[in-house]
Protein backbone atom coordinates (compact mmCIF):
# COMPACT_ATOMS: atom_id res chain seq x y z
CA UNK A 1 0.00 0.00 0.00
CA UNK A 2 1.17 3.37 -0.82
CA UNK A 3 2.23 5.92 1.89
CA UNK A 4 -0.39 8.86 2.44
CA UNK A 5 0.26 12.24 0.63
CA UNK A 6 1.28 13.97 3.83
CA UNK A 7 -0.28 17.53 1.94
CA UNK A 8 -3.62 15.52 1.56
CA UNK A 9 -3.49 14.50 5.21
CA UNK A 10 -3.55 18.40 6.14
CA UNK A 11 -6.15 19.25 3.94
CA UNK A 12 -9.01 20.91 5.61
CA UNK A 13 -11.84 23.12 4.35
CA UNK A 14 -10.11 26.20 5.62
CA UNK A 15 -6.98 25.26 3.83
CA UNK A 16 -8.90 24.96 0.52
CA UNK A 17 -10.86 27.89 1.07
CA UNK A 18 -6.93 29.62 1.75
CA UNK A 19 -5.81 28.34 -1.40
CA UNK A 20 -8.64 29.03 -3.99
CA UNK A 21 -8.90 32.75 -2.43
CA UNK A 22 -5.16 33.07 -3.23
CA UNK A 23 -5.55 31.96 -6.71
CA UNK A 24 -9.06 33.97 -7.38
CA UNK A 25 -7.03 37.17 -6.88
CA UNK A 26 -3.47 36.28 -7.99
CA UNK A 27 -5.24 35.02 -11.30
CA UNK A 28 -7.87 37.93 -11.81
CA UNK A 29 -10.60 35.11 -12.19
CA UNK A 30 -13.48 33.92 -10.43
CA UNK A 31 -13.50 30.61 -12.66
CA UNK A 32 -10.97 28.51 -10.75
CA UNK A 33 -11.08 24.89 -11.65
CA UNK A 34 -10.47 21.81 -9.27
CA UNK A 35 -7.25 21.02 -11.33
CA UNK A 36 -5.83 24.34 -10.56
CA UNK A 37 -6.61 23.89 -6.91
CA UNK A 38 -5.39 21.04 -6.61
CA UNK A 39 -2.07 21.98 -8.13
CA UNK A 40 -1.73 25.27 -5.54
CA UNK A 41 -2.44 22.45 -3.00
CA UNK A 42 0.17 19.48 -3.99
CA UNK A 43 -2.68 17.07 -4.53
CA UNK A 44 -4.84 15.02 -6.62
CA UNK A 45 -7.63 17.49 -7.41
CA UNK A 46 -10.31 14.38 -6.14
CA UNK A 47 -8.91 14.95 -2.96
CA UNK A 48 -10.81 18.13 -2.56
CA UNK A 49 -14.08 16.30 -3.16
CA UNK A 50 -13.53 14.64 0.78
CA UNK A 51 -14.24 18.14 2.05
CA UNK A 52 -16.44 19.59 -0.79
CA UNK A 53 -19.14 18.52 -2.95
CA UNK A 54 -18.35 20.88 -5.80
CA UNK A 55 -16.56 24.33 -6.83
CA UNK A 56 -19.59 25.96 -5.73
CA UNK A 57 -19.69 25.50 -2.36
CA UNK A 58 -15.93 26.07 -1.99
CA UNK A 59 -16.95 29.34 -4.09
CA UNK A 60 -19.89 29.70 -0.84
CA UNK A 61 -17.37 29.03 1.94
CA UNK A 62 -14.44 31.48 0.30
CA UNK A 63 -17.20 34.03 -0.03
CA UNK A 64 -19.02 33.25 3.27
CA UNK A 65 -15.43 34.01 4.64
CA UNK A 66 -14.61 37.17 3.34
CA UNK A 67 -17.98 38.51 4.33
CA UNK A 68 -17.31 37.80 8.22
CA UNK A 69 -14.74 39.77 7.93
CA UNK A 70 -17.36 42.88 7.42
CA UNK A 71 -18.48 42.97 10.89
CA UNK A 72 -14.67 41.96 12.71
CA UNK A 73 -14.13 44.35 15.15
CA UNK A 74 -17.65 46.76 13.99
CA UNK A 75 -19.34 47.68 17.32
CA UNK A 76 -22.73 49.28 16.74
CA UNK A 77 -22.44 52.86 18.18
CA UNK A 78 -24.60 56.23 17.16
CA UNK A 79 -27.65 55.93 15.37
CA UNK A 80 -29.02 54.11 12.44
CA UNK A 81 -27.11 56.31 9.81
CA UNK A 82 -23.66 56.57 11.61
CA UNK A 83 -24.20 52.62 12.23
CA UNK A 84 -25.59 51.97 8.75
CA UNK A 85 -22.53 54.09 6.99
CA UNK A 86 -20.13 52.13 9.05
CA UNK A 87 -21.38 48.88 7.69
CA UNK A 88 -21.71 49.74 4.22
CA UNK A 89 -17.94 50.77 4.38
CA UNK A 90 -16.45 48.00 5.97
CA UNK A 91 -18.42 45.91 3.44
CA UNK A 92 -16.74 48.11 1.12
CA UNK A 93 -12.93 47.37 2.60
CA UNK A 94 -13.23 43.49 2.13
CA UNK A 95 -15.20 44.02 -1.50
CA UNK A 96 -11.76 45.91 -2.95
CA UNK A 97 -9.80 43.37 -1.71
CA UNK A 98 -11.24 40.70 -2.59
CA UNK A 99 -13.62 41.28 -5.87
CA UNK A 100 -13.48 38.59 -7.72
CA UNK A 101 -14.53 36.19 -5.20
CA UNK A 102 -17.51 38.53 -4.11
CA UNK A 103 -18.59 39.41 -7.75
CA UNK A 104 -18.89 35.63 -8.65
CA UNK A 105 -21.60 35.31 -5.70
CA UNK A 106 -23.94 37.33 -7.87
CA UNK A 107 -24.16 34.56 -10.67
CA UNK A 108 -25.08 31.99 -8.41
CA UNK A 109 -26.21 32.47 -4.77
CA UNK A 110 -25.28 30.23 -2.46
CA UNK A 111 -26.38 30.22 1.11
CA UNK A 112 -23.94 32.54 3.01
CA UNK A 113 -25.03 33.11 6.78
CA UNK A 114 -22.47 35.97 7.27
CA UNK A 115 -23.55 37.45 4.33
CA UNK A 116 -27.48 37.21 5.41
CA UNK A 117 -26.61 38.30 8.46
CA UNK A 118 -25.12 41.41 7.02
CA UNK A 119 -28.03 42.16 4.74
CA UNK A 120 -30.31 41.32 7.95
CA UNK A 121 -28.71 44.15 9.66
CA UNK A 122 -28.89 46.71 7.21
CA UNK A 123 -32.64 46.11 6.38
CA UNK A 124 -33.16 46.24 10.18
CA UNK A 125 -31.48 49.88 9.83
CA UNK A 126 -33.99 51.30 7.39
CA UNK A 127 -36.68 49.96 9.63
CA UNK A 128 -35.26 51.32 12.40
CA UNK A 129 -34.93 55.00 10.58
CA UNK A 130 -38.51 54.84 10.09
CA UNK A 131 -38.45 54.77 5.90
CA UNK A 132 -42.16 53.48 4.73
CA UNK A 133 -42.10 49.64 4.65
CA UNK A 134 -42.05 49.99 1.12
CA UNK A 135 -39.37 52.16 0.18
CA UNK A 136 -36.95 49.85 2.62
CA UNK A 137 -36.45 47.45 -0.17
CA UNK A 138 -35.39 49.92 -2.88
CA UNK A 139 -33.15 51.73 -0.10
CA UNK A 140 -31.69 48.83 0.61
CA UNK A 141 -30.66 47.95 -2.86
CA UNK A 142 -29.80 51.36 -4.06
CA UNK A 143 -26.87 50.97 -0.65
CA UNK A 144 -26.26 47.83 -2.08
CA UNK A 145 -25.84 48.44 -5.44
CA UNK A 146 -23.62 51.73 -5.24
CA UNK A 147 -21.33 50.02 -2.79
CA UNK A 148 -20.91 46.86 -4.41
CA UNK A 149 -20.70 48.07 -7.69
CA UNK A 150 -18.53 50.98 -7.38
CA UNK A 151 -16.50 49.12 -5.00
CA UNK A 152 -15.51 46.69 -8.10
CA UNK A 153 -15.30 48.95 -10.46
CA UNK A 154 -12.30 50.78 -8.07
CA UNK A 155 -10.57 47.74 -7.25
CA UNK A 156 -9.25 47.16 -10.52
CA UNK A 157 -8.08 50.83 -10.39
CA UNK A 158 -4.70 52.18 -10.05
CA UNK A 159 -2.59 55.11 -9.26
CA UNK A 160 -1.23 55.37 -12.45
CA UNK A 161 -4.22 54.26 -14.50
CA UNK A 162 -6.52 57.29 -12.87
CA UNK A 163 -3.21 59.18 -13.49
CA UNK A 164 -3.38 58.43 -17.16
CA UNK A 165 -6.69 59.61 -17.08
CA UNK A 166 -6.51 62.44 -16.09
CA UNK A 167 -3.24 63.03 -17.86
CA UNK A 168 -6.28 62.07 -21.17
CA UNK A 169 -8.63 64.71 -20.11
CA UNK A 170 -5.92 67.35 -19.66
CA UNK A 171 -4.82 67.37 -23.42
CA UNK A 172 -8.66 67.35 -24.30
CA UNK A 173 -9.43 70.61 -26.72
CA UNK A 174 -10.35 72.93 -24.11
CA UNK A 175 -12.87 74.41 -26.96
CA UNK A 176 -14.72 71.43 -26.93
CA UNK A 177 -14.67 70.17 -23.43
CA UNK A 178 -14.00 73.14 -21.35
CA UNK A 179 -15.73 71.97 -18.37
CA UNK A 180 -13.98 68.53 -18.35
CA UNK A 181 -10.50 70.34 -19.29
CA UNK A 182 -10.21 72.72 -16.81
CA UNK A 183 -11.02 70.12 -13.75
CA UNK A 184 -8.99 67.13 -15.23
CA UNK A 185 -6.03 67.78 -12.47
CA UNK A 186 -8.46 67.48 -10.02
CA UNK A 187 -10.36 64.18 -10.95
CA UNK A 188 -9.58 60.54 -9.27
CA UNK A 189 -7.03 61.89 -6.31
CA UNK A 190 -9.23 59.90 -3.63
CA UNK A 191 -11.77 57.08 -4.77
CA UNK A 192 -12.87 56.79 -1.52
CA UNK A 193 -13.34 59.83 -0.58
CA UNK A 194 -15.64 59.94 -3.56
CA UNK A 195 -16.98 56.84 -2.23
CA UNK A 196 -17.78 58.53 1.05
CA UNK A 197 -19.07 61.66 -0.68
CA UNK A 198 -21.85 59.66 -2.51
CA UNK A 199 -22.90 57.69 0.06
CA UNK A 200 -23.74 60.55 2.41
CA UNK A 201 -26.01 62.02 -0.10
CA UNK A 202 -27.87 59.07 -0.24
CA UNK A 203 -27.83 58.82 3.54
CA UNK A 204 -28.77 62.75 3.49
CA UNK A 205 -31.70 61.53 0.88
CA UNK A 206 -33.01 59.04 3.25
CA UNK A 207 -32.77 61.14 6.21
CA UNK A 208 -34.48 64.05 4.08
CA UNK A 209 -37.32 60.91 3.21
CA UNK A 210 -37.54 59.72 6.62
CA UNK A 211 -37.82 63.38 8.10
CA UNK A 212 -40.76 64.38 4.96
CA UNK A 213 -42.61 61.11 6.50
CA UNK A 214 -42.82 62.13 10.11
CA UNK A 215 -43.92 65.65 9.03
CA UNK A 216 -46.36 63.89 6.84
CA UNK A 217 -47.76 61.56 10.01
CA UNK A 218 -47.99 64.60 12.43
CA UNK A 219 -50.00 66.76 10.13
CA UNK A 220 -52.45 64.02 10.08
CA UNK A 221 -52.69 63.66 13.29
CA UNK A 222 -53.22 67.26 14.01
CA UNK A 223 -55.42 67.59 11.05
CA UNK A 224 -59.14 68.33 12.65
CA UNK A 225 -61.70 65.54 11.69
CA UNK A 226 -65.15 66.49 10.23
CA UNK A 227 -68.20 66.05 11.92
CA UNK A 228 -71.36 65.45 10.65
């Protein structure tokens, strides 16, 4: 009988989920295969299957992973926007480092209870601003969507690619694109603090929504009622 691949002896879930995040990012692709990972790993790529049924649910446990990392360390403190804000960029942080493996989640979702519980939290948020029950949905994934989508979009960003940039809109014809010309020095010096500035507007817009609907509810109430 053959002696035991010592590396497949220490395999464990958390190893494989170690070793398929490391190749996600170091490979710029969310489509790993099993013969891949099992090459990073030093083993027969069936070995995997003793800890996983499939890619996808190493793809569920990588991702599951990554988005406990969110709330490491995130003590609730202030109200629901300064709570809320903190939240959405801490989800942020672990998004632009680790896209690829986040992004792929959207094809396929598995069942992540980190990532529930982060969505769970952030609903609860809305609620507890007082937004209409039915505008808490479309809050919810107008947060979700700027922060997860611009948060890709930066990650792949650079200092000198936003420096080319704007080095591009500098030499623009200033007769045809004054505007754009004339603020191209100034463009892409801090994604995140144009992260941050677009996220408190929206926070400012619910805020401004929630403050409209309690204005709303008191005139109501103080409205005098007809008698007959």
């Amino acid at each position: 009988m053959s002696a035991q691949n010592p590396v497949a002896s220490r395999l464990s879930r958390e190893v494989i989920v170690d070793a398929y995040l490391r190749l996600v990012e170091a490979e710029d692709s969310d489509s790993v295969s099993l013969r891949r990972l099992g090459s990073e790993l030093g083993v027969d790529p069936t070995a995997v299957y003793r800890h996983f049924r499939d890619k996808d649910e190493i793809l569920a446990a990588a991702a599951d992973r990554l988005l406990a990392e969110v709330t490491e360390g995130l003590e609730p403190a202030g109200g629901w926007r300064e709570q809320l804000r903190a939240l959405l960029l801490a989800l942020r942080r672990v998004y632009l480092v680790h896209p690829r493996a986040l992004l792929a989640l959207q094809l396929s979702p598995p069942t992540l209870e980190n990532g529930f519980g982060n969505v769970e939290r952030c609903i609860a948020l809305l609620r507890e601003a007082g937004l209409a029950d039915d505008e808490v949905p479309v809050a919810y994934e107008a947060l979700e969507t700027y922060t997860i989508g611009a948060t890709v979009f930066d990650a792949r960003a650079t200092p000198e690619s936003l420096a080319n940039w704007r080095e591009v809109y500098r030499r623009l014809p200033t007769d045809r694109f004054p505007n754009l010309a004339a603020t191209a020095e100034s463009l892409y010096l801090d994604i995140d603090e144009a992260f941050r500035y677009g996220l408190d507007l929206m926070l400012d817009a619910i805020d401004l929504k929630v403050s409209q609907l309690r204005t709303a509810r008191v005139k109501r109430r103080r409205a005098p009622t007809s008698g007959k």
